[in-house]
N, C-alpha and C. Protein backbone atom coordinates (compact mmCIF):
# COMPACT_ATOMS: atom_id res chain seq x y z
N UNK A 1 -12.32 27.41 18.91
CA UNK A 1 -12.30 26.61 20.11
C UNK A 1 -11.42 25.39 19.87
N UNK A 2 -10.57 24.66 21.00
CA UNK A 2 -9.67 24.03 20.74
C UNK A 2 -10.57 22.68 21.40
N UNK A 3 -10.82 21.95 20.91
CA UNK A 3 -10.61 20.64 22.26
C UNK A 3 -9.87 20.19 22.96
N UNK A 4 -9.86 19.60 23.73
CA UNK A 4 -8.93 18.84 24.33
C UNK A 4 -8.85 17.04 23.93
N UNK A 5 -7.44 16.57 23.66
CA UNK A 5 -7.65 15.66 23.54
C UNK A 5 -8.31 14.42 24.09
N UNK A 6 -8.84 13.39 23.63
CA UNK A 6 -9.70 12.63 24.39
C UNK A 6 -8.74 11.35 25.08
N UNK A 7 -8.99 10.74 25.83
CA UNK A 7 -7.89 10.14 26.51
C UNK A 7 -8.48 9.20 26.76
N UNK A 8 -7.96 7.77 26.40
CA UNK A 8 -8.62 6.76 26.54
C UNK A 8 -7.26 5.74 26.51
N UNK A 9 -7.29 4.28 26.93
CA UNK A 9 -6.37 3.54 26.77
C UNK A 9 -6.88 2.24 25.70
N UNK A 10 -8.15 2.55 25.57
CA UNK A 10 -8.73 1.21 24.20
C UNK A 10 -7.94 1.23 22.95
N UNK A 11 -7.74 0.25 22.11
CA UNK A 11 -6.85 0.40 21.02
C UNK A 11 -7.81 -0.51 20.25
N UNK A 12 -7.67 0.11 18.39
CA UNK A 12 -8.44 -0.68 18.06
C UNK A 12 -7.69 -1.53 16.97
N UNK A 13 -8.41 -2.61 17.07
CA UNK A 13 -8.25 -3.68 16.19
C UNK A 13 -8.79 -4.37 15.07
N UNK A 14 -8.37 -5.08 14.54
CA UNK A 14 -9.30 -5.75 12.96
C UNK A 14 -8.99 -7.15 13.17
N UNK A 15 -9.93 -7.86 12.77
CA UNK A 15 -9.98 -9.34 12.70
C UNK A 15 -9.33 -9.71 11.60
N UNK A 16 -7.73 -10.31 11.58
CA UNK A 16 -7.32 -10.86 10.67
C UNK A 16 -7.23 -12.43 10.66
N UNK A 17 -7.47 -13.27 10.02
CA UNK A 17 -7.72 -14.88 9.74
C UNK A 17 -8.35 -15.03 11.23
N UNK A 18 -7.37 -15.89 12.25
CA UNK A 18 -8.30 -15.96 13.53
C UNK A 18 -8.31 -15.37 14.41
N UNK A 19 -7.53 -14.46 14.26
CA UNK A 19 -7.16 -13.52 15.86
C UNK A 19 -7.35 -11.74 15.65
N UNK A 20 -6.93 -11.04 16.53
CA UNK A 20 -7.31 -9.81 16.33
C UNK A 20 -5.62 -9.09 16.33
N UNK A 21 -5.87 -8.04 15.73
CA UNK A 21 -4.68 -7.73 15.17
C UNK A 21 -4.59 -5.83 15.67
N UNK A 22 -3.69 -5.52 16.18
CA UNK A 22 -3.49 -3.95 17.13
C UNK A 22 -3.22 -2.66 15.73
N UNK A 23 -3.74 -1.94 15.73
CA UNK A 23 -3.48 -1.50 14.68
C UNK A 23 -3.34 0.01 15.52
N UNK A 24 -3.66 0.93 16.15
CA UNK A 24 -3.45 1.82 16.42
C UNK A 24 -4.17 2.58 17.99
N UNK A 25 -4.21 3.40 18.42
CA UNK A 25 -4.65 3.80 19.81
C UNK A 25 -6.57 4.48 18.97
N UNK A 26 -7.51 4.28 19.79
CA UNK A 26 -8.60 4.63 19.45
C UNK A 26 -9.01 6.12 19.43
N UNK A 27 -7.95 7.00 20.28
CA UNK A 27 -7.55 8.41 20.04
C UNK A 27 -6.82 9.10 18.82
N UNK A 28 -6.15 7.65 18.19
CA UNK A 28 -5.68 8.66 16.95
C UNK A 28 -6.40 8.96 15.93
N UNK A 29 -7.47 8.28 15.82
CA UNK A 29 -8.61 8.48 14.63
C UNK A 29 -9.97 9.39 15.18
N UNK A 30 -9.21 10.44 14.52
CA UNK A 30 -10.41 11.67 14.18
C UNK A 30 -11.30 11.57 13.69
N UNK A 31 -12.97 11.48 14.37
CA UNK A 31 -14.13 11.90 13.37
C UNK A 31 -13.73 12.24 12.16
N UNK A 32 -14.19 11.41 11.03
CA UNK A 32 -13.99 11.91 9.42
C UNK A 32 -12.94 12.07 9.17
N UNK A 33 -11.89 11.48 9.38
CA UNK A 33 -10.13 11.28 9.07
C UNK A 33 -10.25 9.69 9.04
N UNK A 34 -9.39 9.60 8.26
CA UNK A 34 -8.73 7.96 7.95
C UNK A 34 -6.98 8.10 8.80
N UNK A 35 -6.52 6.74 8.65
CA UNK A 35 -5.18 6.78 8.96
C UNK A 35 -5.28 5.37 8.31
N UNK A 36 -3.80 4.98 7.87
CA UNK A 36 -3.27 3.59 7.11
C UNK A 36 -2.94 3.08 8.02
N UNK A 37 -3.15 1.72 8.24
CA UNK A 37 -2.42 0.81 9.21
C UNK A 37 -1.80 -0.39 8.15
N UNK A 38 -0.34 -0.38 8.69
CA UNK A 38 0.65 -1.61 7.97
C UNK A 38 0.26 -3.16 8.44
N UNK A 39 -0.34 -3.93 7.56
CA UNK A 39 -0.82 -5.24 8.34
C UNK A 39 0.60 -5.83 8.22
N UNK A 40 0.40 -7.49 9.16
CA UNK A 40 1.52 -8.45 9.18
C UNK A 40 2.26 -8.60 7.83
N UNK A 41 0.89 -8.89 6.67
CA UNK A 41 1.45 -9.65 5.36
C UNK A 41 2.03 -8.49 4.44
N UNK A 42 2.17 -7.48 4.81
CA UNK A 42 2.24 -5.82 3.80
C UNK A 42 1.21 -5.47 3.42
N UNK A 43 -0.33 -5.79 3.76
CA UNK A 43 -1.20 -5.27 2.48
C UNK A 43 -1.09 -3.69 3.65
N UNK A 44 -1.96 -2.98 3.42
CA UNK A 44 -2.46 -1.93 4.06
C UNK A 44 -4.12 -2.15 4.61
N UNK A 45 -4.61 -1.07 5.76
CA UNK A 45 -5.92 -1.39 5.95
C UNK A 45 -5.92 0.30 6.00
N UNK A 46 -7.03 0.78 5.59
CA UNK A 46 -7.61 2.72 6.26
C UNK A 46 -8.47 2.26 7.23
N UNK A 47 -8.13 2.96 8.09
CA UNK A 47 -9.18 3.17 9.62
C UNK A 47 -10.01 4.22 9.60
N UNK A 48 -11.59 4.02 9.56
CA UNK A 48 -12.32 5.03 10.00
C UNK A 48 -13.21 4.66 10.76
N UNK A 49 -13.05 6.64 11.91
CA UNK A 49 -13.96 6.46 12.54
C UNK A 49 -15.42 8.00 12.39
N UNK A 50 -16.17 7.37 12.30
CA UNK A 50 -17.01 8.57 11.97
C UNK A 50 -17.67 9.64 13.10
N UNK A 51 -18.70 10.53 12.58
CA UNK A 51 -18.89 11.26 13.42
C UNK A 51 -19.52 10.98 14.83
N UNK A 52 -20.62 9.53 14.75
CA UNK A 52 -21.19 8.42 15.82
C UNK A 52 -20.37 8.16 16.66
N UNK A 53 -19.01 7.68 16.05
CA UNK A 53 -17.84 6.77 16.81
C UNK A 53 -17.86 5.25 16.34
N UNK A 54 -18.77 5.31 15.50
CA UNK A 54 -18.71 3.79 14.41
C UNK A 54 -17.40 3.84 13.90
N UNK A 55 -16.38 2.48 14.24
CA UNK A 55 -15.27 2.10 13.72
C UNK A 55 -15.50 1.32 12.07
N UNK A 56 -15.04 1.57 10.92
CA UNK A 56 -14.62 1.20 10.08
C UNK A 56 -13.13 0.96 9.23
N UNK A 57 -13.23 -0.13 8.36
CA UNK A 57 -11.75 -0.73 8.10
C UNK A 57 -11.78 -1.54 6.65
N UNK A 58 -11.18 -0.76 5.92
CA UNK A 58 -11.41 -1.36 4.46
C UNK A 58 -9.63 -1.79 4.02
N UNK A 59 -9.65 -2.01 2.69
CA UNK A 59 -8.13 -1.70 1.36
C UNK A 59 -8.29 -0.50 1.75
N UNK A 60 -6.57 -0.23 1.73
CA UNK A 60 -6.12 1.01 1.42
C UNK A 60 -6.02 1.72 0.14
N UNK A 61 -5.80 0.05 -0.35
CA UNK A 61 -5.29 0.33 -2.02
C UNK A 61 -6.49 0.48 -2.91
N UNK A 62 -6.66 1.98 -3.72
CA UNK A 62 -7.63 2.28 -4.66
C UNK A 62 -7.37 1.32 -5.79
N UNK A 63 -8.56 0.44 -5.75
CA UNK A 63 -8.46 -0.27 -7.27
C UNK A 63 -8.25 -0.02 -8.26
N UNK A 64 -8.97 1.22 -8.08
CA UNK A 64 -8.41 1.92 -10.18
C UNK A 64 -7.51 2.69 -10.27
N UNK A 65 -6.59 2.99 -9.34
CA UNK A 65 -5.01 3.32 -9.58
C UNK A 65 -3.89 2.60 -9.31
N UNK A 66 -4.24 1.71 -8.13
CA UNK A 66 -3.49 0.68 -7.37
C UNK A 66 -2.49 1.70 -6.28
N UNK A 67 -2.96 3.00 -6.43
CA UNK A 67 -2.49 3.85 -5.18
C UNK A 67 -2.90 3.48 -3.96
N UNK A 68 -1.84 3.56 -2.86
CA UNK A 68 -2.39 2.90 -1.36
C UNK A 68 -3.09 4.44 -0.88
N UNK A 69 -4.64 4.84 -1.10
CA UNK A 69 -4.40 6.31 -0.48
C UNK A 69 -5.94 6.66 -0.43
N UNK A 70 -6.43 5.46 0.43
CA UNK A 70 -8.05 5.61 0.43
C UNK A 70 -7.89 5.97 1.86
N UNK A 71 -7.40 6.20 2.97
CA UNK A 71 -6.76 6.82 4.45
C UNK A 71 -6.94 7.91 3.89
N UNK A 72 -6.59 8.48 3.07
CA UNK A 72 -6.70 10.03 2.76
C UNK A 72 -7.75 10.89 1.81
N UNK A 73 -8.61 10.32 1.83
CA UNK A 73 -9.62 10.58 1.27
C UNK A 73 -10.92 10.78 1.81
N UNK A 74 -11.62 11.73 1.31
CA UNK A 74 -12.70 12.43 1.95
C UNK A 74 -13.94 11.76 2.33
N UNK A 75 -14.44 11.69 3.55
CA UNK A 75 -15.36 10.88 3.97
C UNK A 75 -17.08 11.75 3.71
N UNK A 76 -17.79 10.91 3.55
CA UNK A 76 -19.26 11.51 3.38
C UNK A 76 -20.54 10.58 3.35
N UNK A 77 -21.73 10.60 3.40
CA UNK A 77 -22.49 9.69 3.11
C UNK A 77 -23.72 9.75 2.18
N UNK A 78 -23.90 8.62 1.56
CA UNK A 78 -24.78 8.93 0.80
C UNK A 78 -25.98 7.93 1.09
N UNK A 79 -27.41 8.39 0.92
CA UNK A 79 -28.22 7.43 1.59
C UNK A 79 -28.21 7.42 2.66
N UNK A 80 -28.01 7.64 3.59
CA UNK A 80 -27.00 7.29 5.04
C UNK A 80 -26.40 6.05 5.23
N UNK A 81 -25.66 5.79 4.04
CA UNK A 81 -24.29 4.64 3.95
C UNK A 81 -22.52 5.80 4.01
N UNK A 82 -21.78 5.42 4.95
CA UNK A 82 -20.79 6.42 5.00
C UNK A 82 -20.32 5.54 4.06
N UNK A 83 -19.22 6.45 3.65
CA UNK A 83 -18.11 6.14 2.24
C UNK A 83 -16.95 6.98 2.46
N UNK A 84 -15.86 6.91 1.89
CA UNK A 84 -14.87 7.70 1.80
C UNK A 84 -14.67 7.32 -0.01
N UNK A 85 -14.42 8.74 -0.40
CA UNK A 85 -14.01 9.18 -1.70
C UNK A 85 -12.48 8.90 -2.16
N UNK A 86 -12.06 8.23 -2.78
CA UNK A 86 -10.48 8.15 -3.11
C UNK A 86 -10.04 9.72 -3.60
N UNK A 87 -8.79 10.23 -2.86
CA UNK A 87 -8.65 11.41 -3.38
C UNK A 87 -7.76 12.02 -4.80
N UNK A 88 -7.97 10.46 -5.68
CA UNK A 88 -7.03 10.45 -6.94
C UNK A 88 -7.86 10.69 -7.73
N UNK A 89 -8.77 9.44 -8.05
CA UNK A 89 -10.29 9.57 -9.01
C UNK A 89 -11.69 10.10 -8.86
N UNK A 90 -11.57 10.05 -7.27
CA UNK A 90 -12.82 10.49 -6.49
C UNK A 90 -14.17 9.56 -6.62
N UNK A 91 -13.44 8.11 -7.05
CA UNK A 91 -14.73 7.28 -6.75
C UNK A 91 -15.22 7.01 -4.90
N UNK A 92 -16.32 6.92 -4.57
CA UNK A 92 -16.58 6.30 -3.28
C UNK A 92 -16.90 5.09 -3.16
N UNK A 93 -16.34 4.75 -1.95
CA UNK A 93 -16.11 3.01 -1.29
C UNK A 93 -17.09 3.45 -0.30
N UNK A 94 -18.16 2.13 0.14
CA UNK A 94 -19.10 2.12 0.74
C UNK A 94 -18.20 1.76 1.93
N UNK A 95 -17.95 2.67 3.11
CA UNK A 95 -17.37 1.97 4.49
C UNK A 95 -17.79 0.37 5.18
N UNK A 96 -18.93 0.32 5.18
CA UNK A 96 -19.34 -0.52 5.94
C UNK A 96 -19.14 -2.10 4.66
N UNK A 97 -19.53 -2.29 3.57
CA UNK A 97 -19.51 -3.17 2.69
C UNK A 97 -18.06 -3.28 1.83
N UNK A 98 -18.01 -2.07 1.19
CA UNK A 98 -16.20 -2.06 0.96
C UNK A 98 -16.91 -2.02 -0.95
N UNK A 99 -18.27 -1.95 -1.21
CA UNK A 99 -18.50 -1.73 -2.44
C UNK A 99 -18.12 -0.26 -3.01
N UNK A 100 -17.85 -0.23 -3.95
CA UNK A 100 -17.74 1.16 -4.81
C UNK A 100 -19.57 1.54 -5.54
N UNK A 101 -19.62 2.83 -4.91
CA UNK A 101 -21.19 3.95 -5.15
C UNK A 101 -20.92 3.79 -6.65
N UNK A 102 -20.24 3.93 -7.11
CA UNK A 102 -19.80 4.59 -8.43
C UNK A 102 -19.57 3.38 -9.61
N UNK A 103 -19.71 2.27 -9.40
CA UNK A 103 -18.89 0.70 -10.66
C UNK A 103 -18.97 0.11 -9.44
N UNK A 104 -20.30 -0.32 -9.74
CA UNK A 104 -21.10 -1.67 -8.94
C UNK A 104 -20.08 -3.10 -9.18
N UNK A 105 -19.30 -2.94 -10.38
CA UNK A 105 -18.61 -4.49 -10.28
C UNK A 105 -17.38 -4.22 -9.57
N UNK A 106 -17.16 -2.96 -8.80
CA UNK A 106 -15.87 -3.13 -8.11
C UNK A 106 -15.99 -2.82 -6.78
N UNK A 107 -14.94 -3.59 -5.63
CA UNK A 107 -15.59 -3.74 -4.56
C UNK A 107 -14.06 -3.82 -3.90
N UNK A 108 -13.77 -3.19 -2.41
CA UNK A 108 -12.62 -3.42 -1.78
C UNK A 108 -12.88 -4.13 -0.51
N UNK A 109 -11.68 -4.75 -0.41
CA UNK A 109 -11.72 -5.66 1.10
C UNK A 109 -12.49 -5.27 2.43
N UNK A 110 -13.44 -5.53 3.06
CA UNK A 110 -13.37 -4.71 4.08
C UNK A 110 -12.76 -5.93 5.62
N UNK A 111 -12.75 -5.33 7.15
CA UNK A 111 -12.09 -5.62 8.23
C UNK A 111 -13.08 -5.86 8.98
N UNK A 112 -13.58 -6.72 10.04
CA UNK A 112 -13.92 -6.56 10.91
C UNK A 112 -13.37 -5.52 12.54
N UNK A 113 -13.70 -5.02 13.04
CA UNK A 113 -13.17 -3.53 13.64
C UNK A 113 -13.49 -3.83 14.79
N UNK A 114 -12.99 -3.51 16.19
CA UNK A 114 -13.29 -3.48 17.65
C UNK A 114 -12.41 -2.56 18.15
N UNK A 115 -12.79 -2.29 19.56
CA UNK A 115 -12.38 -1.70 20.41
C UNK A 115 -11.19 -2.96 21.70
N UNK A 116 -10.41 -2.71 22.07
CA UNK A 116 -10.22 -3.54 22.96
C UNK A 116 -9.21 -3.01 24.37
């Protein structure tokens, strides 16, 4: 069965310093898919949205490789805390906190997220 795409004109955004910042259309993020968004300063942000429709927004960049490639990595939850798995080392980043399941002393940026 195919869906049809969902069609909406909301775009979502992340709270950077004081303002909100456009990062992509709220249709391009697939249940359990990431996508990278290029911020102003170069860092990177991964966008997820889960199976609810809860928006999340962390680093792109895996700490323990310094690969930008946590967008591409497999989403799941544990506890019922979602995470996405880096798909280099396969540690998981807690979505919502930006802690790592796996080495409690390491922890990635996370975004504040909206619809607008």
């Amino acid at each position: 069965m195919t869906l049809a795409p969902e069609t909406t004109d909301l775009k979502v955004q992340l709270a950077l310093d004081d303002d909100w910042f456009t990062v992509c259309d709220l249709s391009t993020l697939l249940p359990g898919r990431g996508v990278a968004a290029l911020l102003p300063d170069g860092r990177q942000a991964a966008v997820f949205r889960d199976r609810s429709g809860e928006l999340f927004a962390i680093d792109n960049r895996d700490p323990f490789t310094g690969a930008a490639v946590l967008s591409r990595g497999l989403t799941g939850s544990h506890q019922g805390r979602p995470f996405v798995a880096s798909p280099l080392l396969k540690q998981r980043f807690d979505l919502a906190s930006g802690q790592c399941l796996d080495d409690e002393a390491v922890q990635v940026t996370t975004y504040k997220v909206r619809t607008a």
